[in-house]
C-alpha atoms as a PDB file:
ATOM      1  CA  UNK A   1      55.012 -10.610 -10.351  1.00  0.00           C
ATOM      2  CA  UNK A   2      57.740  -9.826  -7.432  1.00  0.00           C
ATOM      3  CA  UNK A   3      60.237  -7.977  -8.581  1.00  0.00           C
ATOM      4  CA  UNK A   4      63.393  -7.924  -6.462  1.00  0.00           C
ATOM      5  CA  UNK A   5      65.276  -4.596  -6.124  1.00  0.00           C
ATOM      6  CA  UNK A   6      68.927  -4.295  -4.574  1.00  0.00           C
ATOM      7  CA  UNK A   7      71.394  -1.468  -5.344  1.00  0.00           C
ATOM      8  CA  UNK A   8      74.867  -0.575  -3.948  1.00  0.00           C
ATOM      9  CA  UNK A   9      75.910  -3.776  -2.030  1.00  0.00           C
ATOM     10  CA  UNK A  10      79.327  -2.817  -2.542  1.00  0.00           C
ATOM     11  CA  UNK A  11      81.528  -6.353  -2.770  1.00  0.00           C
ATOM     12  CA  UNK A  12      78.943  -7.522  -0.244  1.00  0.00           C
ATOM     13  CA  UNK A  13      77.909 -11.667  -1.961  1.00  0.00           C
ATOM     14  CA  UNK A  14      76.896 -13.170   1.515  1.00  0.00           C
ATOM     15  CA  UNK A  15      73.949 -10.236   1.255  1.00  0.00           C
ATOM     16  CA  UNK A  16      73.015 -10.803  -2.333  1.00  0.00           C
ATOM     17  CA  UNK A  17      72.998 -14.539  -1.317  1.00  0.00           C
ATOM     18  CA  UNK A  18      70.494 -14.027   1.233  1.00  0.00           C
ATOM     19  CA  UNK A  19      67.975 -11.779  -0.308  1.00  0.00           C
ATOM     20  CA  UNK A  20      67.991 -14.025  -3.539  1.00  0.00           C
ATOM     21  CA  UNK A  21      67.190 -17.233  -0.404  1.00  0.00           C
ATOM     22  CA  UNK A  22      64.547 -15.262   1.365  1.00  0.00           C
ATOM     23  CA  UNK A  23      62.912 -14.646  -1.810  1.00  0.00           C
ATOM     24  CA  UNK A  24      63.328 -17.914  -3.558  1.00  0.00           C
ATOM     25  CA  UNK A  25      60.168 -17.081  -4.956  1.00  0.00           C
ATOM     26  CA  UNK A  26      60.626 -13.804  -6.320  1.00  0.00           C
ATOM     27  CA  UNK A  27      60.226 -13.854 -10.303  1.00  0.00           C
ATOM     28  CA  UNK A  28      62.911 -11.111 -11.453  1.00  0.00           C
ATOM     29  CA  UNK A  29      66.096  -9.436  -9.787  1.00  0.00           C
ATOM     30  CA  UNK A  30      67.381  -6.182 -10.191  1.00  0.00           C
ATOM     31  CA  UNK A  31      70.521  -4.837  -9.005  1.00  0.00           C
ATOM     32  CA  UNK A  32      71.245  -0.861 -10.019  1.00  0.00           C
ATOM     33  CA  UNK A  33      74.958  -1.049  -9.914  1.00  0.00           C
ATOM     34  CA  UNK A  34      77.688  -0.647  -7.053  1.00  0.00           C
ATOM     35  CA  UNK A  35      77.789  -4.429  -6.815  1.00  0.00           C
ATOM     36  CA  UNK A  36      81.714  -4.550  -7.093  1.00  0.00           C
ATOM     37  CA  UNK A  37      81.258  -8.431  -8.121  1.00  0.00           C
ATOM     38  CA  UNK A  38      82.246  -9.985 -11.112  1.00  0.00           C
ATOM     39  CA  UNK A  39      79.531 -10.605 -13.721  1.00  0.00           C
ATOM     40  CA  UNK A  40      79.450 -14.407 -12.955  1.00  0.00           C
ATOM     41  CA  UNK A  41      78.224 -13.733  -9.163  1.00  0.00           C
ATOM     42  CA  UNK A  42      75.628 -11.953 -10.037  1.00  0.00           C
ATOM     43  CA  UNK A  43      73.946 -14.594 -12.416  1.00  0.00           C
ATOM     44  CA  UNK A  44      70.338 -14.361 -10.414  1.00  0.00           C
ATOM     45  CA  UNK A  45      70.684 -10.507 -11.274  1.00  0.00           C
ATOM     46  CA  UNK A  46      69.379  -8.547 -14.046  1.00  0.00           C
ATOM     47  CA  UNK A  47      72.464  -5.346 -13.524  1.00  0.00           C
ATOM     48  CA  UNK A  48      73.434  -1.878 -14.703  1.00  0.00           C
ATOM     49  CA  UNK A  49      76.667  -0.437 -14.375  1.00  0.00           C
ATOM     50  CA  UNK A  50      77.511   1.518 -11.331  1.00  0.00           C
ATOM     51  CA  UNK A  51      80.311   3.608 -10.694  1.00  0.00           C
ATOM     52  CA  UNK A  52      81.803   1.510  -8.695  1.00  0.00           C
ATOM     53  CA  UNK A  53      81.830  -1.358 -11.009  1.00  0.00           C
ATOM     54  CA  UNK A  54      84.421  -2.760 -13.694  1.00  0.00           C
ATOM     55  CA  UNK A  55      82.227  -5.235 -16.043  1.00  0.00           C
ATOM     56  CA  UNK A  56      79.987  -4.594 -19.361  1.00  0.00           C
ATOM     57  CA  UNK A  57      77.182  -4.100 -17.492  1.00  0.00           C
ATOM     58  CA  UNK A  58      75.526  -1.581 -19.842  1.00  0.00           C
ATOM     59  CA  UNK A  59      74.938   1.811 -17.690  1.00  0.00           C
ATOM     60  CA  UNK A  60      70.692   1.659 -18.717  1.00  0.00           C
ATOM     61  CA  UNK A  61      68.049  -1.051 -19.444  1.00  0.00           C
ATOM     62  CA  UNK A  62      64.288  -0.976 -20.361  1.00  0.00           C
ATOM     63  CA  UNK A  63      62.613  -3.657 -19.312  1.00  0.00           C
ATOM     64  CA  UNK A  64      58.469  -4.714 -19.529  1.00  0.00           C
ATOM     65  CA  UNK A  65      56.741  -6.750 -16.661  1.00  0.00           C
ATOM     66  CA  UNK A  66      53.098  -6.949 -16.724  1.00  0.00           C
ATOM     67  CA  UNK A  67      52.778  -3.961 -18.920  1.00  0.00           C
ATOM     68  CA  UNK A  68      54.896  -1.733 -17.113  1.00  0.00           C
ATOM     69  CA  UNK A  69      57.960  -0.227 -18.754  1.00  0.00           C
ATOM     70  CA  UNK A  70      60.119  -0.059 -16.169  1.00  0.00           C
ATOM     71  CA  UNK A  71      63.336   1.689 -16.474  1.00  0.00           C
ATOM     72  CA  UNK A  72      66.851   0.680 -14.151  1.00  0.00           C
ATOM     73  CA  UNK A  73      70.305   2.905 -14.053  1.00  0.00           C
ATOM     74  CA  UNK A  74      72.528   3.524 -11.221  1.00  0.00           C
ATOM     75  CA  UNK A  75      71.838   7.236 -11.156  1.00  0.00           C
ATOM     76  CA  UNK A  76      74.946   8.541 -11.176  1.00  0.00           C
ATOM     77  CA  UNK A  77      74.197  10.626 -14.440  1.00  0.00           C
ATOM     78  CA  UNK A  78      71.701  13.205 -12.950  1.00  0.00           C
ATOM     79  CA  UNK A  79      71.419  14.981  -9.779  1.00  0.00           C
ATOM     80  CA  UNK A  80      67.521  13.679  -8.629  1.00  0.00           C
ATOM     81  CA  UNK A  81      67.223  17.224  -6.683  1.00  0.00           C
ATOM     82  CA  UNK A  82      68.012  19.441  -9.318  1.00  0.00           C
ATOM     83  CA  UNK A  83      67.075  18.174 -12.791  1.00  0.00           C
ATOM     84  CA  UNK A  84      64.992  14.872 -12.206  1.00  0.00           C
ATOM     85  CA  UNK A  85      61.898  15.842 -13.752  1.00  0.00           C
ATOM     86  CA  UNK A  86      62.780  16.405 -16.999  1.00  0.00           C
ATOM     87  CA  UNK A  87      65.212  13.659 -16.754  1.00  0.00           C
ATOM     88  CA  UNK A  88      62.872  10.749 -15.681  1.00  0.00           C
ATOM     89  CA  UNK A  89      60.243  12.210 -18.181  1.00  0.00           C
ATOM     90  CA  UNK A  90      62.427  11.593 -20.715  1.00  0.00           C
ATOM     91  CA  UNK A  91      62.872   8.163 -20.059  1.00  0.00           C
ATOM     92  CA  UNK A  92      59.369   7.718 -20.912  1.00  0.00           C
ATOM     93  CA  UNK A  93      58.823   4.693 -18.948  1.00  0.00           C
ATOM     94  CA  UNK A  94      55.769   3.669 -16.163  1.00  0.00           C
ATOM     95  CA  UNK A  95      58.906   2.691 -13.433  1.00  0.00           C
ATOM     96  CA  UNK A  96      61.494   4.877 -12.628  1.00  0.00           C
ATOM     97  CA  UNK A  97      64.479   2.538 -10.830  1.00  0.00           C
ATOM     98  CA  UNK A  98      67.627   3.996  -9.692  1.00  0.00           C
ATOM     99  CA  UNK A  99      70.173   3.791  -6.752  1.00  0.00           C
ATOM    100  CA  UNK A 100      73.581   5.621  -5.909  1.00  0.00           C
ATOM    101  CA  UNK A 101      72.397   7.620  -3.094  1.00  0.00           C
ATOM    102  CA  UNK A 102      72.204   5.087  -0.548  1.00  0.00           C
ATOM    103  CA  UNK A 103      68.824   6.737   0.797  1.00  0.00           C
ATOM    104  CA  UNK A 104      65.293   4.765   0.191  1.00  0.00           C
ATOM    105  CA  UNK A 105      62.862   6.768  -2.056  1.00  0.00           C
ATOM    106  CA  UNK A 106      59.457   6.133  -2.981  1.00  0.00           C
ATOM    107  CA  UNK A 107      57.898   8.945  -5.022  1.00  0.00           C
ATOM    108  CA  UNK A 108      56.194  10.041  -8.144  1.00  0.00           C
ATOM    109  CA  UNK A 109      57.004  12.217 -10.963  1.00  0.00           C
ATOM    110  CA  UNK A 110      53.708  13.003 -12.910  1.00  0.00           C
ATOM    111  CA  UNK A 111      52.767   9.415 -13.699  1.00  0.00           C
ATOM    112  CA  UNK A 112      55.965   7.810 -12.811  1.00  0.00           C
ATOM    113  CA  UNK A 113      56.911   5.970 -10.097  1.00  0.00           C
ATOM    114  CA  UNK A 114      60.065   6.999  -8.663  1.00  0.00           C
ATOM    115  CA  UNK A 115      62.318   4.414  -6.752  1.00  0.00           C
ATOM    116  CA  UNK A 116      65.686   3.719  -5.083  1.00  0.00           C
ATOM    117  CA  UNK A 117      65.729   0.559  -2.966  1.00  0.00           C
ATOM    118  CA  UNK A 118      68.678   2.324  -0.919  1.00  0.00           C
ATOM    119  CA  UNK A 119      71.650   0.455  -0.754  1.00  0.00           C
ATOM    120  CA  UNK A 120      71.951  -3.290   0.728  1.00  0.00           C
ATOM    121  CA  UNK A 121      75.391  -2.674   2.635  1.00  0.00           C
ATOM    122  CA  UNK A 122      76.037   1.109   3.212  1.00  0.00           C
ATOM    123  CA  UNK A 123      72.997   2.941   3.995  1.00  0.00           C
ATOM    124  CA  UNK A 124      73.243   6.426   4.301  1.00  0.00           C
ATOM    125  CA  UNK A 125      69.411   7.083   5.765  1.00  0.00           C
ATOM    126  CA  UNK A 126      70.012   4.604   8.714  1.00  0.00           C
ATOM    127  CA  UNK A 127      71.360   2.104  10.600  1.00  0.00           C
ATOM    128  CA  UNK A 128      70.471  -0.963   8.186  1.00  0.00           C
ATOM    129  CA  UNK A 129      70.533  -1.843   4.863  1.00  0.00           C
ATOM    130  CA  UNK A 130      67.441  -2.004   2.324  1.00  0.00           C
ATOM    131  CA  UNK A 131      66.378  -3.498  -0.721  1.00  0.00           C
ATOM    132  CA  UNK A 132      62.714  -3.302  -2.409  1.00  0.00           C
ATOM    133  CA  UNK A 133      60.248  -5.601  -3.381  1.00  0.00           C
ATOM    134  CA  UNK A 134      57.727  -4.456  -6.273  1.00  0.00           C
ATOM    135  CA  UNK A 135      54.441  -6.247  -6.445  1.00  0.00           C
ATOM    136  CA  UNK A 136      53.283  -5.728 -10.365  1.00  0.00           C
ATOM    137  CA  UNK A 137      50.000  -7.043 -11.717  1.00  0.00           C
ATOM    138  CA  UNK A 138      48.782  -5.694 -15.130  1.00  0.00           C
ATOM    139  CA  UNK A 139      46.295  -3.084 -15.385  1.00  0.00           C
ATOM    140  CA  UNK A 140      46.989  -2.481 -11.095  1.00  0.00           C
ATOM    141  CA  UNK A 141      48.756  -0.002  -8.824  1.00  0.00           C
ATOM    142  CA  UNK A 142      52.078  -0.883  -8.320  1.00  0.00           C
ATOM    143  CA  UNK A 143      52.548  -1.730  -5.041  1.00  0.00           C
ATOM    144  CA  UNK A 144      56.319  -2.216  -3.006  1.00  0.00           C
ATOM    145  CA  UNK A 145      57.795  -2.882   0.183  1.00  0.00           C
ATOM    146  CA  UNK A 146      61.062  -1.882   1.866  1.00  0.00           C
ATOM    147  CA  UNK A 147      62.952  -4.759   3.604  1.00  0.00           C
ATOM    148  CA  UNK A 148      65.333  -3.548   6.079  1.00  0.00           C
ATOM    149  CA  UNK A 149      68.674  -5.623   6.405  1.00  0.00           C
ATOM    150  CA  UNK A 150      68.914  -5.398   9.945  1.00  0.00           C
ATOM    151  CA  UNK A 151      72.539  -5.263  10.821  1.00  0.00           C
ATOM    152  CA  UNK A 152      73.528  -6.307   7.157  1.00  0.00           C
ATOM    153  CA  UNK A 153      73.743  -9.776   8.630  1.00  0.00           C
ATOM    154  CA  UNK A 154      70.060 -10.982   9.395  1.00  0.00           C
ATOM    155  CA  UNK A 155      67.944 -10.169   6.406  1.00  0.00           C
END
């Protein structure tokens, strides 16, 4: 399964538009919140409620691809450098997705994999924006890929 990851696009449709293009053939899509689109533009999206967003988004979901519990939120409820570990722990889940920071992460806490795809528009770890791709196969490592959004135009 490819699983499409975007977070923090901030009012940005032309970029949701052409991630969901370039992956026309990617089989779910996430986005962690900070859209600042109404629900109805984000129909290709699975979404959680950011803090920049107005809709009834519900601030955490639990989803299961290919065995893998895999758990989104923005990530505006915990700081990831202080309490993280016992936070994502918690959640009890194989897939750890959040955004908010605007800074890519790839990373594991005990058997979780940590990630934040950075954000699409505003990237505060470079130059260009970033989304993630997560390859998932049951009973395999997860494997992922960072796409850079070079200039937030050419993706």
């Amino acid at each position: 399964m490819k699983v499409i990851v975007v977070s923090d696009s901030h009012s940005n449709l032309d970029v949701l538009t052409q991630i969901v293009m370039k992956n026309y053939n990617g089989d779910v899509f996430y986005h962690l919140g900070d859209s600042e689109l109404p629900e109805y533009l984000l129909n290709n999206f699975t979404c959680v409620l950011g803090n920049c967003d107005y809709t009834s988004f519900p601030r955490e979901r639990d989803c299961i691809i290919e065995g893998f519990k895999i758990h989104l939120e923005h990530g505006n409820n915990f700081n990831f450098q202080m309490d993280s570990e016992n936070y994502i722990k918690n959640k009890n889940c194989d897939i750890f997705l959040f955004g908010h920071t605007h800074k890519k992460l790839a990373t594991k806490v005990g058997n979780t994999y940590v990630f934040n795809p950075g954000s699409a528009t505003r990237p505060r770890d470079g130059e260009n924006g970033s989304y993630l791709i997560l390859y998932l196969e049951k009973g395999k490592d997860v494997k992922y890929e960072f796409v850079q959004i070079s200039n937030n135009k050419n993706i």
